[in-house]
C-alpha atoms as a PDB file:
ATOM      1  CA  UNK A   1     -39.630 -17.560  27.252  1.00  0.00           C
ATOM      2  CA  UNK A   2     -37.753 -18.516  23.957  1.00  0.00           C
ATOM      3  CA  UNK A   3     -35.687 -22.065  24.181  1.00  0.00           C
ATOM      4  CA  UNK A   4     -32.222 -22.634  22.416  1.00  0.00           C
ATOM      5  CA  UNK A   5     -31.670 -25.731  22.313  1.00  0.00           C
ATOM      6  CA  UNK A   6     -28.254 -27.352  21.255  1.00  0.00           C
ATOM      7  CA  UNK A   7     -25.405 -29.756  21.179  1.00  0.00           C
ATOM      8  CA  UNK A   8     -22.049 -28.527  21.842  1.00  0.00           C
ATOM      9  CA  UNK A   9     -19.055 -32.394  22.403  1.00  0.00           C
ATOM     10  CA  UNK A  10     -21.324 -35.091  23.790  1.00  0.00           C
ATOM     11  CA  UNK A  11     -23.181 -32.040  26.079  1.00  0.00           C
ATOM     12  CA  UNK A  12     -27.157 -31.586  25.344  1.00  0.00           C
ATOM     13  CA  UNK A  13     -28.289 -27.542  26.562  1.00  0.00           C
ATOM     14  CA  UNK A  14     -30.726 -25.450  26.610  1.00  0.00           C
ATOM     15  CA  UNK A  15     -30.672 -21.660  26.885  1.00  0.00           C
ATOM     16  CA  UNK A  16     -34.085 -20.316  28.529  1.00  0.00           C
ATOM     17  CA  UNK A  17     -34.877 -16.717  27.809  1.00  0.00           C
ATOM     18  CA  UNK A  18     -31.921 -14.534  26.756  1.00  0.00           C
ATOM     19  CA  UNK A  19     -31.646 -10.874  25.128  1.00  0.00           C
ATOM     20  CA  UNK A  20     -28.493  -8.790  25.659  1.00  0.00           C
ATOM     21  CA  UNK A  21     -29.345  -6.849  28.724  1.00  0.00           C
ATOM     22  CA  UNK A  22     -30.229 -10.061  30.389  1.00  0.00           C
ATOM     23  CA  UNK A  23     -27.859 -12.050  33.286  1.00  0.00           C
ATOM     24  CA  UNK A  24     -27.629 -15.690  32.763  1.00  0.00           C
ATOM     25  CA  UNK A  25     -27.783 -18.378  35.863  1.00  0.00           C
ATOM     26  CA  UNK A  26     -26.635 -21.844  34.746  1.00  0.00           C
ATOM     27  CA  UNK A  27     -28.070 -24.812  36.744  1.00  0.00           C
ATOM     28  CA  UNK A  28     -25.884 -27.609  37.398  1.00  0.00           C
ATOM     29  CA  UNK A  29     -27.734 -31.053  38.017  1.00  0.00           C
ATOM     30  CA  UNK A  30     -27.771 -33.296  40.714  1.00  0.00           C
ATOM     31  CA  UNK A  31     -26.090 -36.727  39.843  1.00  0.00           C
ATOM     32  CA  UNK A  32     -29.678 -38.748  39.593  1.00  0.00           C
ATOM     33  CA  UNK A  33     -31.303 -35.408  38.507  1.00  0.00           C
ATOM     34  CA  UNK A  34     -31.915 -34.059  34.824  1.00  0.00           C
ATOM     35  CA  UNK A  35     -31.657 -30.415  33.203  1.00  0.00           C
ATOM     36  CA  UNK A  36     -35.532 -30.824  33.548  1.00  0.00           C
ATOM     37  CA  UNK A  37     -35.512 -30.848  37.248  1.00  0.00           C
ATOM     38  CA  UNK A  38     -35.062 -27.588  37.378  1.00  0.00           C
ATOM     39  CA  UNK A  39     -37.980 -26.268  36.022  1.00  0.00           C
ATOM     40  CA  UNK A  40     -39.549 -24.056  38.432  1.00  0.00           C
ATOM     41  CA  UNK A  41     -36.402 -22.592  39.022  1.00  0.00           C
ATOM     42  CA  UNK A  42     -35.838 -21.755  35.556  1.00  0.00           C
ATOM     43  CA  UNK A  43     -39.272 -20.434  35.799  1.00  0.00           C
ATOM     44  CA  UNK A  44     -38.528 -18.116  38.505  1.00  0.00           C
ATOM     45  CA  UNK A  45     -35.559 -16.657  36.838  1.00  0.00           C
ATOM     46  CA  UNK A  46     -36.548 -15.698  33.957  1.00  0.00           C
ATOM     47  CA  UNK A  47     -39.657 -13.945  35.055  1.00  0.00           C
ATOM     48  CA  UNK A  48     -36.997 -12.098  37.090  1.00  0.00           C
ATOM     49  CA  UNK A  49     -34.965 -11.206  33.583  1.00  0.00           C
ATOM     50  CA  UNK A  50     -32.580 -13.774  34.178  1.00  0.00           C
ATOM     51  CA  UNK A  51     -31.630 -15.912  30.981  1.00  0.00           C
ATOM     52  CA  UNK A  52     -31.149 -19.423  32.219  1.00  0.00           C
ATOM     53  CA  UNK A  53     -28.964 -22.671  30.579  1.00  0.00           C
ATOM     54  CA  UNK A  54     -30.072 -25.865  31.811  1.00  0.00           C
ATOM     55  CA  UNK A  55     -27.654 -28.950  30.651  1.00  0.00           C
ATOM     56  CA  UNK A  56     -26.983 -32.379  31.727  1.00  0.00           C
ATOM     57  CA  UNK A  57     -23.241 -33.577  32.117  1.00  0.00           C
ATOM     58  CA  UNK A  58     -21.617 -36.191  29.680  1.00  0.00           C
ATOM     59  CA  UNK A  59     -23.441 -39.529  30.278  1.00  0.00           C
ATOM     60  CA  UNK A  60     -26.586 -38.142  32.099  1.00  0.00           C
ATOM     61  CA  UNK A  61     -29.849 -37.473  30.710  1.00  0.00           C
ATOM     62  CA  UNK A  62     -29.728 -36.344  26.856  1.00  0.00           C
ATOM     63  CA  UNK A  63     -25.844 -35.643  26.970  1.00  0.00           C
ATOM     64  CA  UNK A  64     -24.011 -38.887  25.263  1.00  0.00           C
ATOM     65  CA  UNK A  65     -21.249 -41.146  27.652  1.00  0.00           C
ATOM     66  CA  UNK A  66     -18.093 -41.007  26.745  1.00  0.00           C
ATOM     67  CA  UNK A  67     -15.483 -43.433  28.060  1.00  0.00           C
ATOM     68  CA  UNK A  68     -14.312 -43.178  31.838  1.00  0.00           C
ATOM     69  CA  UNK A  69     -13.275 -41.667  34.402  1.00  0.00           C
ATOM     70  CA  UNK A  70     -14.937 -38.382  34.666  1.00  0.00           C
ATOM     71  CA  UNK A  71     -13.195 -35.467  36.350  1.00  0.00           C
ATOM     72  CA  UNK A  72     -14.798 -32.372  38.150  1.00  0.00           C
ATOM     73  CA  UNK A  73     -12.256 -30.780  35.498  1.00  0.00           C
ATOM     74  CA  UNK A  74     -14.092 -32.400  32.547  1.00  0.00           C
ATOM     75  CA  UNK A  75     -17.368 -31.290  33.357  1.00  0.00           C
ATOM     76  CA  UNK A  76     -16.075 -27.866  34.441  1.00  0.00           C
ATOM     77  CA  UNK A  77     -14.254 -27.566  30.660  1.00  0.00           C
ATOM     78  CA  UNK A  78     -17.900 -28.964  29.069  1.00  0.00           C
ATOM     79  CA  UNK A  79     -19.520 -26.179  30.760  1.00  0.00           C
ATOM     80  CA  UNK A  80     -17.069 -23.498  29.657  1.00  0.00           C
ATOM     81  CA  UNK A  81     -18.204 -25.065  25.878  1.00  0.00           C
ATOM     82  CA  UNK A  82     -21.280 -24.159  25.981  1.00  0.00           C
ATOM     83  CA  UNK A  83     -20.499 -20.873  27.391  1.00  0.00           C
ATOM     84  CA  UNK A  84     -18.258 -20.351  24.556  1.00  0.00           C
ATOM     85  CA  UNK A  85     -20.919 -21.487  22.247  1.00  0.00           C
ATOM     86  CA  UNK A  86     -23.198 -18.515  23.264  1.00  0.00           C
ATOM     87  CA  UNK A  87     -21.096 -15.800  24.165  1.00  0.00           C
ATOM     88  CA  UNK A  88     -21.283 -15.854  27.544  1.00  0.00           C
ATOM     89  CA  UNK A  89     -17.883 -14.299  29.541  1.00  0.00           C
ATOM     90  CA  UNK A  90     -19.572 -14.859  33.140  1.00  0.00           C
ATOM     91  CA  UNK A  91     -22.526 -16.438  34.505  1.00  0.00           C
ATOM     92  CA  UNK A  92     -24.493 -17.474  37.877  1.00  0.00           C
ATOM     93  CA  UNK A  93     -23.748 -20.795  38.527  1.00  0.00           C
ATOM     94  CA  UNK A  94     -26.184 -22.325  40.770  1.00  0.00           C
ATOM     95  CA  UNK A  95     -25.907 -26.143  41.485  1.00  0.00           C
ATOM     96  CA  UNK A  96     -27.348 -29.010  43.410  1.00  0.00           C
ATOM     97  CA  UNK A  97     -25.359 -31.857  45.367  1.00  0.00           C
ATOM     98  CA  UNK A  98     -22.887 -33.173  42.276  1.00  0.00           C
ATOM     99  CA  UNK A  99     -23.961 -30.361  40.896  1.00  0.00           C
ATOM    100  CA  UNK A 100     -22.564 -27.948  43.766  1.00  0.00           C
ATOM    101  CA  UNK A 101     -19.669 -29.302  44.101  1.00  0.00           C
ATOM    102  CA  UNK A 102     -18.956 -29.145  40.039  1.00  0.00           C
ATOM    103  CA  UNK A 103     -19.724 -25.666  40.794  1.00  0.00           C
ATOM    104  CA  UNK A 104     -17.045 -25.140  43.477  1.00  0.00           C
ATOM    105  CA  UNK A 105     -14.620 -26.677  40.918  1.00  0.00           C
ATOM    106  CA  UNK A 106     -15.447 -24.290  38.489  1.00  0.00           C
ATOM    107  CA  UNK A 107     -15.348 -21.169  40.784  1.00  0.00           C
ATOM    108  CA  UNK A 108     -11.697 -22.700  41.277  1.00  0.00           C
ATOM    109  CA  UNK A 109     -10.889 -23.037  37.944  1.00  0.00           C
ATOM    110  CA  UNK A 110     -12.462 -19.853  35.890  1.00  0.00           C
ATOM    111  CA  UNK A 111     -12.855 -17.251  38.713  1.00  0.00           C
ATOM    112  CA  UNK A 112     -13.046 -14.441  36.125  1.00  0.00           C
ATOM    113  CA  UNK A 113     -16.220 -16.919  34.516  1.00  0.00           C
ATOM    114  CA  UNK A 114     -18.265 -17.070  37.609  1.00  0.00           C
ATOM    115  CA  UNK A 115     -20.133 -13.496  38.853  1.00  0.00           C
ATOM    116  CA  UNK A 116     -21.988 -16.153  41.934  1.00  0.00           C
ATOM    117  CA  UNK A 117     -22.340 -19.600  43.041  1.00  0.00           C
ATOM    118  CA  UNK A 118     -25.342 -20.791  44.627  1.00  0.00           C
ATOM    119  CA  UNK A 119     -25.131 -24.467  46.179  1.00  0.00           C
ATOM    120  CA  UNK A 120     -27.583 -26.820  47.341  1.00  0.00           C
ATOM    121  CA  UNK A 121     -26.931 -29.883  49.515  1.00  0.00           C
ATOM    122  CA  UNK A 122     -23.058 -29.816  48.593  1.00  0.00           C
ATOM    123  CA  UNK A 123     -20.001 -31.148  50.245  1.00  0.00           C
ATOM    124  CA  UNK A 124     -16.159 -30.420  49.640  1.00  0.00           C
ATOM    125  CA  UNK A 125     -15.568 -33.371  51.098  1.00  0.00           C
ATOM    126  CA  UNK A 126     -15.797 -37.217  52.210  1.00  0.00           C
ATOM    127  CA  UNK A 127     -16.203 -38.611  55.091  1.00  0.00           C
ATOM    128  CA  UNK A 128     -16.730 -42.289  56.106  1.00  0.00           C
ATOM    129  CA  UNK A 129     -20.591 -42.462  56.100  1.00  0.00           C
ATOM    130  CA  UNK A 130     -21.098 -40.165  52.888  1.00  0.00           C
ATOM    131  CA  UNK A 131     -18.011 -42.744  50.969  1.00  0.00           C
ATOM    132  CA  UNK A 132     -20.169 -45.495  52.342  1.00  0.00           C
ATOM    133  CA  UNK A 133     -23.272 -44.443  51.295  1.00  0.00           C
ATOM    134  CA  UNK A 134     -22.157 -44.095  47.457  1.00  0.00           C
ATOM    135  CA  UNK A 135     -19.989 -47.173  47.383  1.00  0.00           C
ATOM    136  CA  UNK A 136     -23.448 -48.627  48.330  1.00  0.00           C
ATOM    137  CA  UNK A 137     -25.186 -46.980  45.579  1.00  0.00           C
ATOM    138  CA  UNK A 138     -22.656 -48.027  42.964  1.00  0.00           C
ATOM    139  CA  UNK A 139     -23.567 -51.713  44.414  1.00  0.00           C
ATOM    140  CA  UNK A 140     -27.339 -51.162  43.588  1.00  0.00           C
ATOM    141  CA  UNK A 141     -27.189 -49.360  40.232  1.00  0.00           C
ATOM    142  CA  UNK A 142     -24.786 -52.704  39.130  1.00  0.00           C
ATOM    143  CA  UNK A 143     -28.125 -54.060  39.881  1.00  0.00           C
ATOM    144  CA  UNK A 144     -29.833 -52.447  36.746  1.00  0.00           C
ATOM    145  CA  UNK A 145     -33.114 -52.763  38.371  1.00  0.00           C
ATOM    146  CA  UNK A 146     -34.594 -49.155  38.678  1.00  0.00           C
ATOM    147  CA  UNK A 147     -37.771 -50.027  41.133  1.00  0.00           C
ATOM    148  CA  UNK A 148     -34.999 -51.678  43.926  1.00  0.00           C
ATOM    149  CA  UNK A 149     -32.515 -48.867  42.885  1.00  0.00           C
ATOM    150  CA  UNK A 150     -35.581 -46.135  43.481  1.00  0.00           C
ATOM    151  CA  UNK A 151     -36.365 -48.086  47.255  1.00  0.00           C
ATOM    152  CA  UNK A 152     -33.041 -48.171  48.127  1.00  0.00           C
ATOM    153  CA  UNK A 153     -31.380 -44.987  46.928  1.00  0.00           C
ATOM    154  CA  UNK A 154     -33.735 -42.523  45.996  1.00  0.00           C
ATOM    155  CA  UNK A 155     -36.770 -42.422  48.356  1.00  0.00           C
ATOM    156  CA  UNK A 156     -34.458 -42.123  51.363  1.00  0.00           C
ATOM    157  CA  UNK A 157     -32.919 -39.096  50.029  1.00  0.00           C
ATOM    158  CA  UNK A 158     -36.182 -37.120  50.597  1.00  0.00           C
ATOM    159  CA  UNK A 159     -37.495 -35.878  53.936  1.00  0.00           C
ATOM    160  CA  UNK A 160     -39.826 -38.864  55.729  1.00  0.00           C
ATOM    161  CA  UNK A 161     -42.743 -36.346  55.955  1.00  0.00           C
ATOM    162  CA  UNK A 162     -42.611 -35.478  51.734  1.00  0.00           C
ATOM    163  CA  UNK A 163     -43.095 -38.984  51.595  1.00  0.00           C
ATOM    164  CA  UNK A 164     -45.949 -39.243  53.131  1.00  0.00           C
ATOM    165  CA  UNK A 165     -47.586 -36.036  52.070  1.00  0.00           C
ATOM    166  CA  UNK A 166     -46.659 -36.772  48.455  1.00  0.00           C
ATOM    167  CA  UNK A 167     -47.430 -40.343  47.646  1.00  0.00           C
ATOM    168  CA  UNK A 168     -48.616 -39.347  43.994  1.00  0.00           C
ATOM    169  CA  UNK A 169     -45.329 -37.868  43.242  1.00  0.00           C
ATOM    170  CA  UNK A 170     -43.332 -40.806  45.000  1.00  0.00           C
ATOM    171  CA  UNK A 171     -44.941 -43.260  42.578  1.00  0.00           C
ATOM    172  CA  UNK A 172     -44.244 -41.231  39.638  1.00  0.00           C
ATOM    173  CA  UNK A 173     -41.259 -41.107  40.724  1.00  0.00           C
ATOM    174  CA  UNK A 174     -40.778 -44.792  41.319  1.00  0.00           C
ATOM    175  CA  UNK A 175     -42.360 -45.965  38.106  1.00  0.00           C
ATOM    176  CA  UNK A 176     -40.217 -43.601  36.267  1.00  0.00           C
ATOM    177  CA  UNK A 177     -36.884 -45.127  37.624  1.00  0.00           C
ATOM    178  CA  UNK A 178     -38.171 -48.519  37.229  1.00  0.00           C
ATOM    179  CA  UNK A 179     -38.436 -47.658  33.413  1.00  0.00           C
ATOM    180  CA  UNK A 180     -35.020 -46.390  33.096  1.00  0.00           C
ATOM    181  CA  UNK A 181     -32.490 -48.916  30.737  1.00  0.00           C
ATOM    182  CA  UNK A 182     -29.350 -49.915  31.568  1.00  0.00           C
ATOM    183  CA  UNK A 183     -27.816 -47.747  29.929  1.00  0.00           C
ATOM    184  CA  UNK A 184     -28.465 -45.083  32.570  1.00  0.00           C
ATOM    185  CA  UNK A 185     -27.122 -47.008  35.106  1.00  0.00           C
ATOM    186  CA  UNK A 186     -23.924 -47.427  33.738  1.00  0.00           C
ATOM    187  CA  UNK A 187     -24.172 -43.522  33.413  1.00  0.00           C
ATOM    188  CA  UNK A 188     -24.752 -43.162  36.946  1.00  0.00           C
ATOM    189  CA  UNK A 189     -21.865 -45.611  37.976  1.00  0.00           C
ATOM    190  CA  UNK A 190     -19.438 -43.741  36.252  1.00  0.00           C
ATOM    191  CA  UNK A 191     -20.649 -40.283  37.914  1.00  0.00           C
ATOM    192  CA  UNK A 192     -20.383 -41.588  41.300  1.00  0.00           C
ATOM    193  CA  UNK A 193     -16.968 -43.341  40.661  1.00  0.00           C
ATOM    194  CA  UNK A 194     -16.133 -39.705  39.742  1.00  0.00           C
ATOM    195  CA  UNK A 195     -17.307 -38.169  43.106  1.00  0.00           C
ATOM    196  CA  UNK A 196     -15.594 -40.965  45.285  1.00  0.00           C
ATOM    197  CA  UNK A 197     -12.063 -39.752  43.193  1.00  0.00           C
ATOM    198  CA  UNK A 198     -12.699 -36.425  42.863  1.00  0.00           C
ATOM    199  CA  UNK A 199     -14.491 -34.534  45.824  1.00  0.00           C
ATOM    200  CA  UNK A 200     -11.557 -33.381  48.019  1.00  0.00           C
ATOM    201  CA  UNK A 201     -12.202 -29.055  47.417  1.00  0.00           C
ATOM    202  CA  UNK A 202     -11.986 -28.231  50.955  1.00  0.00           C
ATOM    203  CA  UNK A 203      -8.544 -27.511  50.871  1.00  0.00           C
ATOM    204  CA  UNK A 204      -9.232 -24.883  48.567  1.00  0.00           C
ATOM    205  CA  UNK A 205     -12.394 -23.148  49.368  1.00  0.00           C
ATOM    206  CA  UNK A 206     -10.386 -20.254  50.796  1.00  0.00           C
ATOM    207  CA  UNK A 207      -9.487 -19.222  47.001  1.00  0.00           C
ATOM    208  CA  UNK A 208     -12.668 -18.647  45.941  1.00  0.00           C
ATOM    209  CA  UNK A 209     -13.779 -15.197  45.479  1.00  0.00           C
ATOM    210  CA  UNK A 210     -16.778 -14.748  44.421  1.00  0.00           C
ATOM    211  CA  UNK A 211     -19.977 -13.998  46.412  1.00  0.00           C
ATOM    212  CA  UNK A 212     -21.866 -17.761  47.869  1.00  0.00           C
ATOM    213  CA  UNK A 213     -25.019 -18.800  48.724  1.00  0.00           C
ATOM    214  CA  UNK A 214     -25.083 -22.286  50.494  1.00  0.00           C
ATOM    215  CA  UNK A 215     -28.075 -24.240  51.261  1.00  0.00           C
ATOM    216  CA  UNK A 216     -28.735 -26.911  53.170  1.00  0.00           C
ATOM    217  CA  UNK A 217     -31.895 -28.931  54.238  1.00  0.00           C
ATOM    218  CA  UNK A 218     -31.976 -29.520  58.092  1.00  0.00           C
ATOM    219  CA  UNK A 219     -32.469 -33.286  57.903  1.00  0.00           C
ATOM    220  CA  UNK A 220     -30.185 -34.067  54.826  1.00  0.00           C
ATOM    221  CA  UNK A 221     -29.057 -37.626  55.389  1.00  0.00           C
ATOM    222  CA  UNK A 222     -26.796 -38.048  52.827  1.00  0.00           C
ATOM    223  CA  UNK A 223     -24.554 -34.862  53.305  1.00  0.00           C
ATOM    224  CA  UNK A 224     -25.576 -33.138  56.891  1.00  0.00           C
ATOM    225  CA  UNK A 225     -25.476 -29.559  57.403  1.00  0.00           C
ATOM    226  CA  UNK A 226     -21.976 -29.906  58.735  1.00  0.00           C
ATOM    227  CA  UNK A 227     -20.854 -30.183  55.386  1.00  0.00           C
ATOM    228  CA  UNK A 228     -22.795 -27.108  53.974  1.00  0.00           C
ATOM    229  CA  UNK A 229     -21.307 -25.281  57.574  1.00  0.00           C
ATOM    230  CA  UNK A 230     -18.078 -26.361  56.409  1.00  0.00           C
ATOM    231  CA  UNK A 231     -17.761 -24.911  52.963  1.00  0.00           C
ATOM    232  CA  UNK A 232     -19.644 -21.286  54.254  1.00  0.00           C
ATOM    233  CA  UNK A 233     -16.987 -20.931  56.876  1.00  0.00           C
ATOM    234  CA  UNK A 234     -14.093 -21.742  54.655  1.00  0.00           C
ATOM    235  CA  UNK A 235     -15.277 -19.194  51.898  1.00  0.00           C
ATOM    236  CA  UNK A 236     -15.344 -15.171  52.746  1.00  0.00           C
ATOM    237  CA  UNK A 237     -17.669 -14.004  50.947  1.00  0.00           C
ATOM    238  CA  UNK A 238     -20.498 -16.436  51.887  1.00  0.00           C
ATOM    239  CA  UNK A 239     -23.851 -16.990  53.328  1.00  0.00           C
ATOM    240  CA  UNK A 240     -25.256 -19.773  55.166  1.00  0.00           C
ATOM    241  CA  UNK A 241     -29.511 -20.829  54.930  1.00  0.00           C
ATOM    242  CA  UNK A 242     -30.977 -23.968  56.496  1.00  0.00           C
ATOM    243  CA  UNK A 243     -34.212 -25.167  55.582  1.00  0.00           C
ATOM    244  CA  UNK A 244     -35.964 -26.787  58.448  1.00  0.00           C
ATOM    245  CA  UNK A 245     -38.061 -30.487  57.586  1.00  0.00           C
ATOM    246  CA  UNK A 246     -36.297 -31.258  54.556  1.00  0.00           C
ATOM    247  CA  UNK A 247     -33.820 -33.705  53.095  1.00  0.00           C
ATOM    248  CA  UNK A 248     -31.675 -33.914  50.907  1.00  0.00           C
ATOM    249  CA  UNK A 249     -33.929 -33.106  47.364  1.00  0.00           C
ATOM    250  CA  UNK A 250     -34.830 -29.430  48.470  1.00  0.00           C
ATOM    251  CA  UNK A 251     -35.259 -28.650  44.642  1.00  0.00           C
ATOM    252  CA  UNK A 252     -38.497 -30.850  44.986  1.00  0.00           C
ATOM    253  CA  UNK A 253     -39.092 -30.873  48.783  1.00  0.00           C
ATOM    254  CA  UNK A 254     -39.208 -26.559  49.032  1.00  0.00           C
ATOM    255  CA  UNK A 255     -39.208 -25.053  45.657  1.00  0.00           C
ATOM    256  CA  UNK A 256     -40.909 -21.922  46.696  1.00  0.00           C
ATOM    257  CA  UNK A 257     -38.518 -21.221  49.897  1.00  0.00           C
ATOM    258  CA  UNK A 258     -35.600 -22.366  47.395  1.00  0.00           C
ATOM    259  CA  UNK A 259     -36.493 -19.660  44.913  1.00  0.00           C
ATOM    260  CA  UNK A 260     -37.024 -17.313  47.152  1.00  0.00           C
ATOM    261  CA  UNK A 261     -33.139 -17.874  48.779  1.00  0.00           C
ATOM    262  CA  UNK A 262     -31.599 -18.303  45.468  1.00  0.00           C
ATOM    263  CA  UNK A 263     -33.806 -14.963  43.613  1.00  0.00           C
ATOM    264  CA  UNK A 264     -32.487 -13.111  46.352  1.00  0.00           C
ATOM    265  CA  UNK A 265     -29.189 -13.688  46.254  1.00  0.00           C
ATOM    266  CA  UNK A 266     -29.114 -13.484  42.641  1.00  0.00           C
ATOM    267  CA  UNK A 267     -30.934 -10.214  42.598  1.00  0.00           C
ATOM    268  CA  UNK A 268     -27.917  -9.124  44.996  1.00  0.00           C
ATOM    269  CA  UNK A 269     -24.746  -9.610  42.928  1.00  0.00           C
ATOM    270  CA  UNK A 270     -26.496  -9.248  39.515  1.00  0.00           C
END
């Protein structure tokens, strides 16, 4: 499929696939992910005659920093940018961890923008192990060493048994992060710092109207299920799909049963 790419503020996007007949799903990154992560997915949607934008928020991945804090808000009026840029009056949103809960923001904030949401290891909410957990991860990125940031952070997120099935990919993986400068560290900081301010939604989930898809892996460490039970309940129009031995990174742990949920779905309410 054709590839737009662009620059729209300090944003970096890419439009995958797009002719005027076409739906468009936008995915919304995880906080250590990029827009490339989502390849397969992107993939899948367009040979299903979905356009697709990939993009990665202000001081991730190609998109420039800009000073701190971030806000939910911020990212949410970035995305509504590039939307602007190409045309688009409503989209698919579809969004993993950070990127979920962006996603519920923006289902909050441009109601009449968003035709689904689809989220994937989200939360609307801390509690005192997931605050923990990141407050520890801000300690190791101040680090700046990407092989002890990988080992500490990173590898646990994924399901024990991917780890041991997938040692090639692990390493990659490892020796990837290991490479990174410090630049994308700070980067990461400042996201984080914006999830421990910002991610108290739950409050509000009842306001959101469109049609939900939330997906959770069985043995996600960092945000459990009841997090992912939480949000379903407190949203009408939603469904519910756990996916047994896998952790938090389903987007590289069970691409093919993560297409399958999310082309569903999509193919529902398009």
């Amino acid at each position: 499929m054709p590839i737009k790419e662009g620059k729209i503020g300090p944003i970096s996007y890419a439009l995958h696939g797009q002719n005027a007949a076409q739906e468009t799903v936008v995915f919304l990154n995880g906080v250590i992910a990029f827009a490339s992560s989502w390849a397969v997915l992107v993939r899948d949607v367009n040979r299903q005659g979905f356009a697709a934008i990939t993009h990665d928020f202000r001081g991730q991945g190609l998109s420039k920093p800009t000073s701190g804090p971030y806000t939910f808000a911020m990212h949410v009026s970035d995305l509504c940018a590039v939307l602007d840029e190409l045309n688009l009056t409503k989209v698919h949103l579809v969004g993993t961890s950070y990127g979920g809960e962006v996603g519920l923001k923006a289902a909050l904030m441009m109601p009449k923008r968003v035709q689904s949401l689809t989220l994937i290891n989200a939360a609307s909410e801390l509690d005192a192990s997931l605050r923990k957990a990141i407050e520890d991860w801000i300690s190791v990125a101040r680090q700046y060493d990407g092989g002890q940031f990988f080992d500490r952070i990173v590898k646990p997120l994924y399901h024990p048994n991917f780890v041991l099935k997938h040692p090639g990919f692990i390493k990659k993986a490892h020796a990837t992060m290991a490479a990174m400068p410090a630049a994308y560290f700070d980067g990461q900081i400042t996201l984080y710092e914006t999830f421990l301010s910002e991610l108290h939604l739950t409050e509000k989930l009842g306001k959101i109207t469109c049609p939900v898809l939330v997906i959770c892996g069985e043995d996600d460490a960092l945000k459990p299920p009841y997090f992912s039970e939480r949000i379903a309940k407190s949203i009408t129009q939603s469904e519910y799909a756990l996916i047994p031995n896998c952790g938090h990174v389903t987007l590289y742990e069970k691409p093919a049963i993560l297409s399958t949920l999310v082309l569903g779905f999509l193919t529902k309410y398009r």
